[in-house]
PDB file of N, CA and C in Angstrom:
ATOM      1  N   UNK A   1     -68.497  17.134  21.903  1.00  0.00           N
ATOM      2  CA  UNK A   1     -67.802  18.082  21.048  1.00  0.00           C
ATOM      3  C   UNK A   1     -66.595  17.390  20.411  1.00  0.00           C
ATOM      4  N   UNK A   2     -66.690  17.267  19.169  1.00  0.00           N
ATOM      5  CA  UNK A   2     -65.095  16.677  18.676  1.00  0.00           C
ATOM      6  C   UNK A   2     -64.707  17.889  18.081  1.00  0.00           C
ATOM      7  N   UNK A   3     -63.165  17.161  18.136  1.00  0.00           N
ATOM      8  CA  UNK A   3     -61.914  18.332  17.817  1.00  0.00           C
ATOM      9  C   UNK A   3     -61.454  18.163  16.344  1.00  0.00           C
ATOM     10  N   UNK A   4     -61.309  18.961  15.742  1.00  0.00           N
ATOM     11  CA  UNK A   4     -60.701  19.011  14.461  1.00  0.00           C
ATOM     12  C   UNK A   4     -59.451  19.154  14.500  1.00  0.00           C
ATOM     13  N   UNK A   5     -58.386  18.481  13.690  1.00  0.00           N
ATOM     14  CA  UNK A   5     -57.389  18.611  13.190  1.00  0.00           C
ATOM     15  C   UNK A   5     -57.248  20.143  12.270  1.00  0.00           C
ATOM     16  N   UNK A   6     -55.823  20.610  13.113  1.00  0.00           N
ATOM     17  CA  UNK A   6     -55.227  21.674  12.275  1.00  0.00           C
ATOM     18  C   UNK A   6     -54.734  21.354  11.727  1.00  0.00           C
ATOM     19  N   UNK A   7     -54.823  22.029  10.338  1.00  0.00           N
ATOM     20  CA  UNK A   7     -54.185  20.872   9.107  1.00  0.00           C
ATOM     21  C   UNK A   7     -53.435  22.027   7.928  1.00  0.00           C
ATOM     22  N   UNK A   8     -52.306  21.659   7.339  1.00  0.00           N
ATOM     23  CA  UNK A   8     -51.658  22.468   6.337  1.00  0.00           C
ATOM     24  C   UNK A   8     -52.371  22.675   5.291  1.00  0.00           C
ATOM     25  N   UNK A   9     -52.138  24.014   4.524  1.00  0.00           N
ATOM     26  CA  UNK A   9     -52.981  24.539   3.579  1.00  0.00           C
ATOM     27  C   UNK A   9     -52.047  24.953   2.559  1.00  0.00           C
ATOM     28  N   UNK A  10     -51.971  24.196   1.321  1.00  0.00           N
ATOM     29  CA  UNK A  10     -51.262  24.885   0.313  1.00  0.00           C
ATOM     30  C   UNK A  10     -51.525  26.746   0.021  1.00  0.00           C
ATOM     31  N   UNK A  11     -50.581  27.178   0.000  1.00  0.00           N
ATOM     32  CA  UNK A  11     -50.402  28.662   0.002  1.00  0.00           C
ATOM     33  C   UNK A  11     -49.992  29.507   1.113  1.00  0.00           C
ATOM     34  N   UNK A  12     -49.862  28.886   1.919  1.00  0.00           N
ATOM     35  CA  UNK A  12     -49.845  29.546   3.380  1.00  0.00           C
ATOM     36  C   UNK A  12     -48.473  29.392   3.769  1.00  0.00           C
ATOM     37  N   UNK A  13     -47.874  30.473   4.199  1.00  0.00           N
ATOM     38  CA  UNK A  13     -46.985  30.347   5.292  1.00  0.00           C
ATOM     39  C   UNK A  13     -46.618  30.129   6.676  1.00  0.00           C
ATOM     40  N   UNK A  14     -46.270  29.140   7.101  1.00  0.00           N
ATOM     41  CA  UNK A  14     -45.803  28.902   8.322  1.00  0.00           C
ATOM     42  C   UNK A  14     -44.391  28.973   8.882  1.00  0.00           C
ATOM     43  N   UNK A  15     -43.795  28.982   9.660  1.00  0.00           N
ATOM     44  CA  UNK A  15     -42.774  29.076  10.529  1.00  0.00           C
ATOM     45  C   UNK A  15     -42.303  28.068  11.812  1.00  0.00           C
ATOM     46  N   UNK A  16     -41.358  27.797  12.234  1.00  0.00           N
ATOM     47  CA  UNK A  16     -40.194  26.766  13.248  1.00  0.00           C
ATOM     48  C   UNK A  16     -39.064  27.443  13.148  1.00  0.00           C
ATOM     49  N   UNK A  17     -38.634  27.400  14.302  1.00  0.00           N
ATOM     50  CA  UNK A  17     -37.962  27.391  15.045  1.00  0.00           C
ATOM     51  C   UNK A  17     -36.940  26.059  15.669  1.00  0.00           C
ATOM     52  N   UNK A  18     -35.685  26.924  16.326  1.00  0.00           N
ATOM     53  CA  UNK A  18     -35.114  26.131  16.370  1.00  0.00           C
ATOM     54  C   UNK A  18     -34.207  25.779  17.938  1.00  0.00           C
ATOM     55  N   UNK A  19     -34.480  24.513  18.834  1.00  0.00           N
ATOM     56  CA  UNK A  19     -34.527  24.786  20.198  1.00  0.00           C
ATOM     57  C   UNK A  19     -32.785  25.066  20.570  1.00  0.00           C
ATOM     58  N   UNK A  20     -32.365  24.508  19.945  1.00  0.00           N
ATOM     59  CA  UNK A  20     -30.778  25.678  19.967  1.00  0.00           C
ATOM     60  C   UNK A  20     -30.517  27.451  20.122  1.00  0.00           C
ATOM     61  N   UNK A  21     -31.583  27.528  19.079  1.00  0.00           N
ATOM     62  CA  UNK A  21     -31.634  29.593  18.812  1.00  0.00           C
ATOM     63  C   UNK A  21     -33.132  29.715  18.712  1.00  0.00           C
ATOM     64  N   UNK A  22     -33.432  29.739  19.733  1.00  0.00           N
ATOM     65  CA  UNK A  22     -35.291  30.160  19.601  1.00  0.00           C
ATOM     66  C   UNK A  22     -35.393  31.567  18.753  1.00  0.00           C
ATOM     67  N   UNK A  23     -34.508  32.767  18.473  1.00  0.00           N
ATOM     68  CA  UNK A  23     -34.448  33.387  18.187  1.00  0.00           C
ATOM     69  C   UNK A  23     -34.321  33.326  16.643  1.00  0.00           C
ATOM     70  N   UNK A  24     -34.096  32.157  15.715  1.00  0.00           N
ATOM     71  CA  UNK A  24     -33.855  31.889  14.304  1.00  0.00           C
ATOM     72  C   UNK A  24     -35.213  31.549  13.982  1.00  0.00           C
ATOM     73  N   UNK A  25     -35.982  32.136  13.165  1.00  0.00           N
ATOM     74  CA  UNK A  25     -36.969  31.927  12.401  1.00  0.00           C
ATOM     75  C   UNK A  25     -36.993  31.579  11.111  1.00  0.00           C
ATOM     76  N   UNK A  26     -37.690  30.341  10.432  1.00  0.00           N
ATOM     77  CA  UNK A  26     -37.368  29.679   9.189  1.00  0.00           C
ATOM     78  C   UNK A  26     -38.766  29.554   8.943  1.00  0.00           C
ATOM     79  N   UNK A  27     -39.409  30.282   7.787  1.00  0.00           N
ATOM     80  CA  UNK A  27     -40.231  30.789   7.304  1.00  0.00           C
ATOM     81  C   UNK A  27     -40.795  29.699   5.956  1.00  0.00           C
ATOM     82  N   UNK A  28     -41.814  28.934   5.633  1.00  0.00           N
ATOM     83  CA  UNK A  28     -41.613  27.869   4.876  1.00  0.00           C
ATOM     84  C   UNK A  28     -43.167  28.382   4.219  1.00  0.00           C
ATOM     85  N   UNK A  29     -43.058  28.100   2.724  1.00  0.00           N
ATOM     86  CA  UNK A  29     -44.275  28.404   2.016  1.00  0.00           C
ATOM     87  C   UNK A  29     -44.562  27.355   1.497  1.00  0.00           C
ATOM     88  N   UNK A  30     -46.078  26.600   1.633  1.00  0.00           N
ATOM     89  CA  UNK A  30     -46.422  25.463   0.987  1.00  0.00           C
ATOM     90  C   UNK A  30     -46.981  25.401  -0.049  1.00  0.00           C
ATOM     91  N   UNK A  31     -46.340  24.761  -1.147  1.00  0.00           N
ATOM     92  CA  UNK A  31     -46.624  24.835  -2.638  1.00  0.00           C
ATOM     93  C   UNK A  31     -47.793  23.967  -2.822  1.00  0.00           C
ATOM     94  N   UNK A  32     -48.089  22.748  -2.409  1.00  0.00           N
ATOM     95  CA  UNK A  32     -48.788  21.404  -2.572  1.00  0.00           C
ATOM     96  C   UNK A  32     -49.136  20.335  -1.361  1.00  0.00           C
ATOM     97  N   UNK A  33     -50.131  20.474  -1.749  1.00  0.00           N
ATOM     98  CA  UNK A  33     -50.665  19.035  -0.249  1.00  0.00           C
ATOM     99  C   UNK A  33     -51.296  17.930  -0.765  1.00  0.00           C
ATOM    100  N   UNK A  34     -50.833  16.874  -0.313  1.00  0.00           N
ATOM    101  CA  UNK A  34     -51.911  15.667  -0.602  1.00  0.00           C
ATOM    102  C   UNK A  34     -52.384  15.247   0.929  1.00  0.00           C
ATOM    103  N   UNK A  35     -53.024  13.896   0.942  1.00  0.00           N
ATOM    104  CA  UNK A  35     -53.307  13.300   2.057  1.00  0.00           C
ATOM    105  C   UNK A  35     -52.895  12.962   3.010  1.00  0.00           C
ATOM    106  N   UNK A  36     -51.249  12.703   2.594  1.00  0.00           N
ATOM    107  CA  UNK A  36     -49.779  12.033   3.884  1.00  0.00           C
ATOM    108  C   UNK A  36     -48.586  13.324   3.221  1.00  0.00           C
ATOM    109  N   UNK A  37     -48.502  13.853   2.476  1.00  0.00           N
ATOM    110  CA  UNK A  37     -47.701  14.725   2.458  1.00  0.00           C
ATOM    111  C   UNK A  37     -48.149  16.078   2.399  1.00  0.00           C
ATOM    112  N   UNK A  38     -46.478  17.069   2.347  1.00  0.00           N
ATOM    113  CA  UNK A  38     -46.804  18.333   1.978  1.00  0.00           C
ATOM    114  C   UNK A  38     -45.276  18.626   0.868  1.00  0.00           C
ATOM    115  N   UNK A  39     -45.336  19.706   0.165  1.00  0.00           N
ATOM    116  CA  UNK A  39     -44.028  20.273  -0.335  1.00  0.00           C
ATOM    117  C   UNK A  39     -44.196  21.810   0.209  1.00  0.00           C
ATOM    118  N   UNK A  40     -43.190  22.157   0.810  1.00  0.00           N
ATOM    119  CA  UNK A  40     -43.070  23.106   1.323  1.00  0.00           C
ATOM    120  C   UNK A  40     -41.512  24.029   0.158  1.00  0.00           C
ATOM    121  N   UNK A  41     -41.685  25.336   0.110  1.00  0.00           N
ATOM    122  CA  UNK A  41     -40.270  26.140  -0.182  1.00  0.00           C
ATOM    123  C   UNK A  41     -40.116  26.415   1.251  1.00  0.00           C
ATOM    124  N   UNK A  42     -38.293  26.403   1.402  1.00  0.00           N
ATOM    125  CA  UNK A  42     -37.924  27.026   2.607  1.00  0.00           C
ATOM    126  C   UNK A  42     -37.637  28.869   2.127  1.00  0.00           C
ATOM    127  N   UNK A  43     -38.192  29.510   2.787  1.00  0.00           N
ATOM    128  CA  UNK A  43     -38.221  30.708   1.837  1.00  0.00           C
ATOM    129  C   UNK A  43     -36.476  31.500   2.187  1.00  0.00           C
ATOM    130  N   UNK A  44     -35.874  30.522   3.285  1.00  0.00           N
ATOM    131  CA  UNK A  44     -34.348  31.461   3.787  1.00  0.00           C
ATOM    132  C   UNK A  44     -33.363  30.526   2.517  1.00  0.00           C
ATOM    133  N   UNK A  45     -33.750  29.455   2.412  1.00  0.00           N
ATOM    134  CA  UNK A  45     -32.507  28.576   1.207  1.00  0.00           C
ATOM    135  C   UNK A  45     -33.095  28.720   0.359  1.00  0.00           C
ATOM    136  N   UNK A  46     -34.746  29.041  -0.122  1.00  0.00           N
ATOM    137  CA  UNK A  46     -34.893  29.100  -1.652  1.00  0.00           C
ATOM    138  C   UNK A  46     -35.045  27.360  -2.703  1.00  0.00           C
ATOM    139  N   UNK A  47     -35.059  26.557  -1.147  1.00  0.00           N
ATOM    140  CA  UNK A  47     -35.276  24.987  -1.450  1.00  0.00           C
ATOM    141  C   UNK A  47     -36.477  24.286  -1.353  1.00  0.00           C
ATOM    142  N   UNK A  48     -37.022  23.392  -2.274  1.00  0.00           N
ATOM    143  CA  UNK A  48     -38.429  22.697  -2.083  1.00  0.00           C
ATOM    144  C   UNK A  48     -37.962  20.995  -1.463  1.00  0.00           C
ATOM    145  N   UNK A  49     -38.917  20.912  -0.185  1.00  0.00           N
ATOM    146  CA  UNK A  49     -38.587  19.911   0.560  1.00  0.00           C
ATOM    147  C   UNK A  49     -40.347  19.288   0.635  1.00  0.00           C
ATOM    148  N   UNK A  50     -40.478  17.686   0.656  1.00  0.00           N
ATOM    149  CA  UNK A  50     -41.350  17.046   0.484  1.00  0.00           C
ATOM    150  C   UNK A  50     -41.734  16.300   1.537  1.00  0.00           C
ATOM    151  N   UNK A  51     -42.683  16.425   2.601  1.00  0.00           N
ATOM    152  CA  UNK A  51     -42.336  15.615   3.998  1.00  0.00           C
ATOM    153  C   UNK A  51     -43.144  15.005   4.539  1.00  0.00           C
ATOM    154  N   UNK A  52     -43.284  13.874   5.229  1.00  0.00           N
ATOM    155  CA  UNK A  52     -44.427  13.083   5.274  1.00  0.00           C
ATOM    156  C   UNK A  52     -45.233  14.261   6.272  1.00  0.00           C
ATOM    157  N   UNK A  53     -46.375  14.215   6.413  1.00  0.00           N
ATOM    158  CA  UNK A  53     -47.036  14.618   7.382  1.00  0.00           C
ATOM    159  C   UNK A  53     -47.270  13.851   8.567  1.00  0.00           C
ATOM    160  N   UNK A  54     -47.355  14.049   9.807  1.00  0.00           N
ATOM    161  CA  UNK A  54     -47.822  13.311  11.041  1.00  0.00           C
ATOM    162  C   UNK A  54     -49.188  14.196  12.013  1.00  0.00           C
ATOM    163  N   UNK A  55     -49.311  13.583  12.638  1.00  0.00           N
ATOM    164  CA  UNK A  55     -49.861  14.372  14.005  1.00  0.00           C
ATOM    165  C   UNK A  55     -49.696  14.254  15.392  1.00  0.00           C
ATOM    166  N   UNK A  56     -49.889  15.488  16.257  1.00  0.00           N
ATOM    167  CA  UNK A  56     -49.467  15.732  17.275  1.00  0.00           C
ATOM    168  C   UNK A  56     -50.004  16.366  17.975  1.00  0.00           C
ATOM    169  N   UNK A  57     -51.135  16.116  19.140  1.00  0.00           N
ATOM    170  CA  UNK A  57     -52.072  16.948  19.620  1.00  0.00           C
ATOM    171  C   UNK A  57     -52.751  17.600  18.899  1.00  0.00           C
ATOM    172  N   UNK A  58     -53.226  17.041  17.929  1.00  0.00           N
ATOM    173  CA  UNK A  58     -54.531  17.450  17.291  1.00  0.00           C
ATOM    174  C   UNK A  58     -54.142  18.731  15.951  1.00  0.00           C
ATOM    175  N   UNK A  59     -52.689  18.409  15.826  1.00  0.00           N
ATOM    176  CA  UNK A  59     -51.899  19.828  14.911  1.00  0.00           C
ATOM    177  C   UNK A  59     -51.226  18.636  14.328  1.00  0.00           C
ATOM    178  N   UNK A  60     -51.529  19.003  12.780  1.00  0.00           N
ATOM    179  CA  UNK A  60     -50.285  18.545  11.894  1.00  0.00           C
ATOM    180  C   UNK A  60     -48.691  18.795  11.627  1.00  0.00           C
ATOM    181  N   UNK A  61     -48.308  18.299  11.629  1.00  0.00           N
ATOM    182  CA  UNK A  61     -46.528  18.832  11.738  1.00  0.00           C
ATOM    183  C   UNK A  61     -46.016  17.598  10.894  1.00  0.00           C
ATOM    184  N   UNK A  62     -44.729  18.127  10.451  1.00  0.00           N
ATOM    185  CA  UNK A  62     -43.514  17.425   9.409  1.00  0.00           C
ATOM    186  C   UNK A  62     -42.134  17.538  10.353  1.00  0.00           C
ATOM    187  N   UNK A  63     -41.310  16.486  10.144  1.00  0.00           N
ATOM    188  CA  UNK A  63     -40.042  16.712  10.834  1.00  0.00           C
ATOM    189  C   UNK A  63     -39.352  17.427   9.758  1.00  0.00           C
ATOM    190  N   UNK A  64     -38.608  18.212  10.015  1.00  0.00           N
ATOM    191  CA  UNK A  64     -37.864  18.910   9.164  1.00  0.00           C
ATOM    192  C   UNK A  64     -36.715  18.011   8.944  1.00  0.00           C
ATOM    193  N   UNK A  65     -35.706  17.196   9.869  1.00  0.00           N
ATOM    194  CA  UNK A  65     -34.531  16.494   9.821  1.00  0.00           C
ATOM    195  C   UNK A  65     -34.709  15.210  10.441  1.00  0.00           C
ATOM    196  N   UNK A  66     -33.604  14.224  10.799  1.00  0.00           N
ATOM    197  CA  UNK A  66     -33.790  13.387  11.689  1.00  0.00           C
ATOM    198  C   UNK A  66     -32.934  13.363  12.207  1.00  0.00           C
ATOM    199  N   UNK A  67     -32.291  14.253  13.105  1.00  0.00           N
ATOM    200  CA  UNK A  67     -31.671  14.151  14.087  1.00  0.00           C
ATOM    201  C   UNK A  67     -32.482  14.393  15.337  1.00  0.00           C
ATOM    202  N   UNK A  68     -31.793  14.404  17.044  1.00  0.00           N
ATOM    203  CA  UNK A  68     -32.939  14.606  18.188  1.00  0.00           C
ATOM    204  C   UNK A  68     -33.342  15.709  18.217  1.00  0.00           C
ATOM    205  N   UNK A  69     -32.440  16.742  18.033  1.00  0.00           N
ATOM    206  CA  UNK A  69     -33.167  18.135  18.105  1.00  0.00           C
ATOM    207  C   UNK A  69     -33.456  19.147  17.132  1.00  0.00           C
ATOM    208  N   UNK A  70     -33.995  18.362  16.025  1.00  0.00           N
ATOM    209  CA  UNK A  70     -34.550  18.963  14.659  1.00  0.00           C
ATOM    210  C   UNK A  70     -35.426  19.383  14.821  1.00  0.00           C
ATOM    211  N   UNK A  71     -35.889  20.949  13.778  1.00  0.00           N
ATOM    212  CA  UNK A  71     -36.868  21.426  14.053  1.00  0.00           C
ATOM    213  C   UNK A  71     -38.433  20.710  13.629  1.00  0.00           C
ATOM    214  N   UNK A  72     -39.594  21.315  14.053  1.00  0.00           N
ATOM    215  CA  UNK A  72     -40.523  20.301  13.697  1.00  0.00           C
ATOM    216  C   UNK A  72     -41.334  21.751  12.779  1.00  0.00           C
ATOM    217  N   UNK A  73     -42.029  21.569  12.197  1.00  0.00           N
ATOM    218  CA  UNK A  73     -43.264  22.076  11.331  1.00  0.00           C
ATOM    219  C   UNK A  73     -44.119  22.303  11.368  1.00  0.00           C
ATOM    220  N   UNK A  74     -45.061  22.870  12.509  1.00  0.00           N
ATOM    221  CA  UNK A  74     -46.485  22.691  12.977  1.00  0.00           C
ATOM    222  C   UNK A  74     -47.331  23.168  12.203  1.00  0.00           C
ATOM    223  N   UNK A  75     -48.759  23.148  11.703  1.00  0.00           N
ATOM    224  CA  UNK A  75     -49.842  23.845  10.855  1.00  0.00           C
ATOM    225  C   UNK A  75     -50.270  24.672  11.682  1.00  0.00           C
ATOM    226  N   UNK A  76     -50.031  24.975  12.819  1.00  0.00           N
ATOM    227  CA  UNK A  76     -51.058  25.851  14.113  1.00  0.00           C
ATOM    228  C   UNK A  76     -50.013  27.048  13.744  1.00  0.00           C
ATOM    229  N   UNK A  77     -48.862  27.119  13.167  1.00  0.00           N
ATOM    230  CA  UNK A  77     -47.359  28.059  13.492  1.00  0.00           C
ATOM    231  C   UNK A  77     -47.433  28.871  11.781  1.00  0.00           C
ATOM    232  N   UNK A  78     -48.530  29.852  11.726  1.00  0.00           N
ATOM    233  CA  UNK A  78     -48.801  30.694  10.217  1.00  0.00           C
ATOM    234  C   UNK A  78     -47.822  31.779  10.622  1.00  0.00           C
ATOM    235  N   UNK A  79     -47.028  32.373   9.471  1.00  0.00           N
ATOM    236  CA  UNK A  79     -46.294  33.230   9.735  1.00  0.00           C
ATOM    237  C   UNK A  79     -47.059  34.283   9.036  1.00  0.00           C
ATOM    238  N   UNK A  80     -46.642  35.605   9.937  1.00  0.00           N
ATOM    239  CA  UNK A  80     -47.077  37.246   9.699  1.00  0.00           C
ATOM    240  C   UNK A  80     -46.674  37.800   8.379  1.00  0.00           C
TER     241      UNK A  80
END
């Protein structure tokens, strides 16, 4: 049985969090995908951010920052 990659979908909303305030939800809509990236709107600043893509247990994710405890971006994390 192989596993497929969860993978970002232009149009879709996802969501992260943040391990400081688990309680802050940052809601991100993806405008565009290529092969190594994504552009996401952050829908709370109203800002378009461009981010490499990686993987991580079989789920795609973007670092949001680079500091240690920046939030991360997962494709498995669709918001309601």
């Amino acid at each position: 049985m192989e596993n497929e990659t969860v993978k970002f979908e232009a149009g879709k909303t996802y969501y992260y969090r943040f391990i400081g305030d688990s309680d802050l939800v940052v809601k991100c809509k993806v405008t565009k995908r290529t092969a190594k990236t994504i552009t996401f709107i952050d829908l709370d600043e109203n800002k378009t951010y461009t981010k490499r893509i990686r993987e991580s247990f079989g789920v795609e994710c973007v670092s949001i920052a680079s500091y240690s405890m920046a939030p991360v971006l997962f494709a498995d994390r669709l918001a309601a």
